[in-house]
N, C-alpha and C. Protein backbone atom coordinates (compact mmCIF):
# COMPACT_ATOMS: atom_id res chain seq x y z
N UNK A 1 -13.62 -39.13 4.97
CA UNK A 1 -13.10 -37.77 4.80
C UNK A 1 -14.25 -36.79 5.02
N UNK A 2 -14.26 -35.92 6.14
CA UNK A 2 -14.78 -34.70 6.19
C UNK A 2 -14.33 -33.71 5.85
N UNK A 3 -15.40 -32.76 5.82
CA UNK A 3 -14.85 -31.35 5.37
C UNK A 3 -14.14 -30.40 7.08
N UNK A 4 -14.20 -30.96 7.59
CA UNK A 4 -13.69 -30.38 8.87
C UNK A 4 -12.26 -31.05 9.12
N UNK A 5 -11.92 -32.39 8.78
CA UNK A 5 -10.64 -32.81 9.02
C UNK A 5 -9.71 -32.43 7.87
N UNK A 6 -10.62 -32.22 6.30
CA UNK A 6 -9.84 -31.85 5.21
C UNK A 6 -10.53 -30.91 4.15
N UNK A 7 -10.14 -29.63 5.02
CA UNK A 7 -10.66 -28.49 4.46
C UNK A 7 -10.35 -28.60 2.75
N UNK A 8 -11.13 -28.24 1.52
CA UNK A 8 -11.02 -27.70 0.25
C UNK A 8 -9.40 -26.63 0.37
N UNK A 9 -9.80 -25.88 0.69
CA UNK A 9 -8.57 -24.51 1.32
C UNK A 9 -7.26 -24.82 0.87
N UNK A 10 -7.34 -26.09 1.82
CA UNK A 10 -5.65 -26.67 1.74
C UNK A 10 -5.13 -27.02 0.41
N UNK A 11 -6.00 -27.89 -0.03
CA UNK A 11 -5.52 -28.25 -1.41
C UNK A 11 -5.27 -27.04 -2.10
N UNK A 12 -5.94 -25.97 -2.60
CA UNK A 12 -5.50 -24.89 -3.25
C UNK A 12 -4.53 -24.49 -2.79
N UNK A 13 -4.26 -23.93 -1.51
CA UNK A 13 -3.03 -23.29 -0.74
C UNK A 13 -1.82 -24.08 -0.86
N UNK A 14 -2.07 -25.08 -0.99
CA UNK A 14 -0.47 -26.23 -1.30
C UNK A 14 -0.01 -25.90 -2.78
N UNK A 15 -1.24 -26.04 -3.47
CA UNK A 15 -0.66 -25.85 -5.10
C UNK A 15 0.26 -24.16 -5.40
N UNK A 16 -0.61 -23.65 -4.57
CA UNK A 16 -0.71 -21.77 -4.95
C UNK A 16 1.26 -21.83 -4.39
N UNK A 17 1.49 -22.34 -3.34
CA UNK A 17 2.50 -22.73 -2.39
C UNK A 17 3.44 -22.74 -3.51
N UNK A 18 3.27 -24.21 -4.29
CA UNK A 18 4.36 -24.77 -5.33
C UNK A 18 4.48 -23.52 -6.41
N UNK A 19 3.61 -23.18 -6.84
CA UNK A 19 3.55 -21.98 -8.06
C UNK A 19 4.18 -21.28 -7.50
N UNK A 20 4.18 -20.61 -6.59
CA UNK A 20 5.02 -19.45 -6.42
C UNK A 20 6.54 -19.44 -5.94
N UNK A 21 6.99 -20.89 -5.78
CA UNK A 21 8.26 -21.17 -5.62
C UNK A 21 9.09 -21.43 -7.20
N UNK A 22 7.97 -21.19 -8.08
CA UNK A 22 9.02 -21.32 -9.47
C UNK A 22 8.48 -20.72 -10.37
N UNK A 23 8.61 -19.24 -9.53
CA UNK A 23 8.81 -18.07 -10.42
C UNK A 23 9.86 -17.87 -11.22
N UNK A 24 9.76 -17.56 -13.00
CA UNK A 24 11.08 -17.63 -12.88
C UNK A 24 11.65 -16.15 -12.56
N UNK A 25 13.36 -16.56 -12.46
CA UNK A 25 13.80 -15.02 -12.24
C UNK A 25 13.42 -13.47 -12.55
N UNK A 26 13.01 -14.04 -13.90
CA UNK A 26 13.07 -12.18 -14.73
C UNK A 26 11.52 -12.02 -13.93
N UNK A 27 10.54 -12.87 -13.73
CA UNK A 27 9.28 -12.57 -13.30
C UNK A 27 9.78 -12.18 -11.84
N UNK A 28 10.32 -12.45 -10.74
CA UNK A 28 10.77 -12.52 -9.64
C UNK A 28 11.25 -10.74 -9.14
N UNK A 29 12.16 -10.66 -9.99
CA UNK A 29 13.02 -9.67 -10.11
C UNK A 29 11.70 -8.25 -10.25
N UNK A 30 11.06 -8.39 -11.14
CA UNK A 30 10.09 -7.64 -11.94
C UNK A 30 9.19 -7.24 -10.23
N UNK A 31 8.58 -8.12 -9.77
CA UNK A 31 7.44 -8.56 -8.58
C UNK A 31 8.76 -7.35 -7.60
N UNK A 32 9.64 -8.01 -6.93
CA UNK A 32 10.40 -6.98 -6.30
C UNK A 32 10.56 -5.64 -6.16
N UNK A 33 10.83 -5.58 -7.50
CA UNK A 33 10.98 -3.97 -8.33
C UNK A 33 9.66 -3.60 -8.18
N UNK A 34 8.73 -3.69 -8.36
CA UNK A 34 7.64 -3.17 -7.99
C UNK A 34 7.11 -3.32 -7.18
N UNK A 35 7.48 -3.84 -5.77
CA UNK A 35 6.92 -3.82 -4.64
C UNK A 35 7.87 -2.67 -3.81
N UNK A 36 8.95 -2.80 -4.26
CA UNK A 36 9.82 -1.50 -4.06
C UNK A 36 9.46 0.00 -4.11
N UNK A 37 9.12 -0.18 -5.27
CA UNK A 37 8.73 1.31 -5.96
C UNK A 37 7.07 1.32 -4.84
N UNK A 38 6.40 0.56 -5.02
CA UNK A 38 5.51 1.11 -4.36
C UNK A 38 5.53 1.22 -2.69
N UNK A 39 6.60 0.61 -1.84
CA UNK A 39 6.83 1.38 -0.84
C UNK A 39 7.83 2.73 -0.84
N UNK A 40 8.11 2.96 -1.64
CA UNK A 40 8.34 4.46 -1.81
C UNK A 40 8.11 5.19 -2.18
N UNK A 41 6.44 5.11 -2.59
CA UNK A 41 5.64 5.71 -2.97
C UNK A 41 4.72 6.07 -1.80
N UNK A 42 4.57 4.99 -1.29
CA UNK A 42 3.91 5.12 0.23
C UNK A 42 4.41 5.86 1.78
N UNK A 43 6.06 5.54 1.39
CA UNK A 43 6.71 6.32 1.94
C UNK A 43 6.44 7.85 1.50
N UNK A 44 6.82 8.43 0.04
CA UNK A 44 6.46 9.55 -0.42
C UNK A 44 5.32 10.45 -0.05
N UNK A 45 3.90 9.66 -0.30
CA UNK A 45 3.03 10.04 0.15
C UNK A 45 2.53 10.21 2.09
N UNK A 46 3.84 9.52 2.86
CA UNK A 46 3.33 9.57 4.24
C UNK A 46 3.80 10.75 4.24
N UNK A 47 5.18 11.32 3.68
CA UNK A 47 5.75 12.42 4.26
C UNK A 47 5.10 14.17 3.35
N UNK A 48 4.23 13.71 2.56
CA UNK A 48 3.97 14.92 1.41
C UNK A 48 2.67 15.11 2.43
N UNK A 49 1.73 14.42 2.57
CA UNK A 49 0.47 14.42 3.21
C UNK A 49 0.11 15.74 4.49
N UNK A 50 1.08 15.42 5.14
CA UNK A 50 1.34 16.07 6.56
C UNK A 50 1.51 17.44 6.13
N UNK A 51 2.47 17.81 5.73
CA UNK A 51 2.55 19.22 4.94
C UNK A 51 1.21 19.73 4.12
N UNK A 52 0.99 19.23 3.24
CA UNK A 52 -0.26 19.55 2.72
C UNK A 52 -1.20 20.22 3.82
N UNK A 53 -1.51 19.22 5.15
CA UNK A 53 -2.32 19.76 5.28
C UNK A 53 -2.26 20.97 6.42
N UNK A 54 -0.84 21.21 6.59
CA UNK A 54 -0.51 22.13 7.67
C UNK A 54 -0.20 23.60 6.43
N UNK A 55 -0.47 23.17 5.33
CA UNK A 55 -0.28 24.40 4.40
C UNK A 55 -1.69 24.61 4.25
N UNK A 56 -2.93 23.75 3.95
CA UNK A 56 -3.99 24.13 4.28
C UNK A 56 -4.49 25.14 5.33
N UNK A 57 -4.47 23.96 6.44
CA UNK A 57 -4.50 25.02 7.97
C UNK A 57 -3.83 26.54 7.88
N UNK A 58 -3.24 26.64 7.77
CA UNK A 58 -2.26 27.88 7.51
C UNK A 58 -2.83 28.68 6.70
N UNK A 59 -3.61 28.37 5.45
CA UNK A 59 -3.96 29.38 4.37
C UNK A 59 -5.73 29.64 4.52
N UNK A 60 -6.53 28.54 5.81
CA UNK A 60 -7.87 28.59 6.15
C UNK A 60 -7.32 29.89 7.24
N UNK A 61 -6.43 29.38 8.29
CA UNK A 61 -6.03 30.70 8.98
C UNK A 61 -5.90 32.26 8.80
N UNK A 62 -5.23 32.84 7.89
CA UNK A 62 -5.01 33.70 7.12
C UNK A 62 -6.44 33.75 6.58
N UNK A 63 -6.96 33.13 6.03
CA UNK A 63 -8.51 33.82 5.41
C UNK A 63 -9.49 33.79 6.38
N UNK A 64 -9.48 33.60 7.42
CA UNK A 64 -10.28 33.71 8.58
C UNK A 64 -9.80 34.76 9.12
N UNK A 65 -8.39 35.02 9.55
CA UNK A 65 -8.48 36.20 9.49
C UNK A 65 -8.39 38.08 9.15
N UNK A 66 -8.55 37.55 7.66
CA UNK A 66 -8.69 38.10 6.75
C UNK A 66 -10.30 38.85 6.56
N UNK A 67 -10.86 37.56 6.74
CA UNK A 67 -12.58 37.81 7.46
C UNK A 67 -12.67 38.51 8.56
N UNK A 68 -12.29 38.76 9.48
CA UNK A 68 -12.29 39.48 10.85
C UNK A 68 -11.55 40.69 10.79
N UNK A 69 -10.63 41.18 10.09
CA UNK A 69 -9.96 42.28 9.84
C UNK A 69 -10.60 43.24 8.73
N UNK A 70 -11.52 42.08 7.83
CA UNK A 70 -11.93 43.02 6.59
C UNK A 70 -13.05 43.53 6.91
């Protein structure tokens, strides 16, 4: 047995494999629900971002030329 024909890796990755096939439900359910919420949070934040910074731009504008008029 080498370490090139039988990587360490595997053995962990097989076990990690079995564990996570017997999750139980309420843990399952829970993992979901919060992988949920945080893509719509990510969603939230793609669409808030953009605005922000075109309300920025917009209010550096106005004080620039605010500077040139004053």
């Amino acid at each position: 047995m080498t370490l090139l024909t039988d990587p360490p890796c595997a053995v962990t990755l097989g076990g990690m494999a079995l564990r996570l096939q017997r999750l139980d439900p309420e843990r399952q359910r829970r993992r979901l629900r919060i992988l949920a919420e945080l893509a719509d949070a990510k969603a939230l934040r793609d669409r808030v971002v953009p605005r922000r910074l075109r309300a920025d731009r917009l209010r550096e504008l106005i004080a620039s030329r605010r500077r040139v008029a004053g």
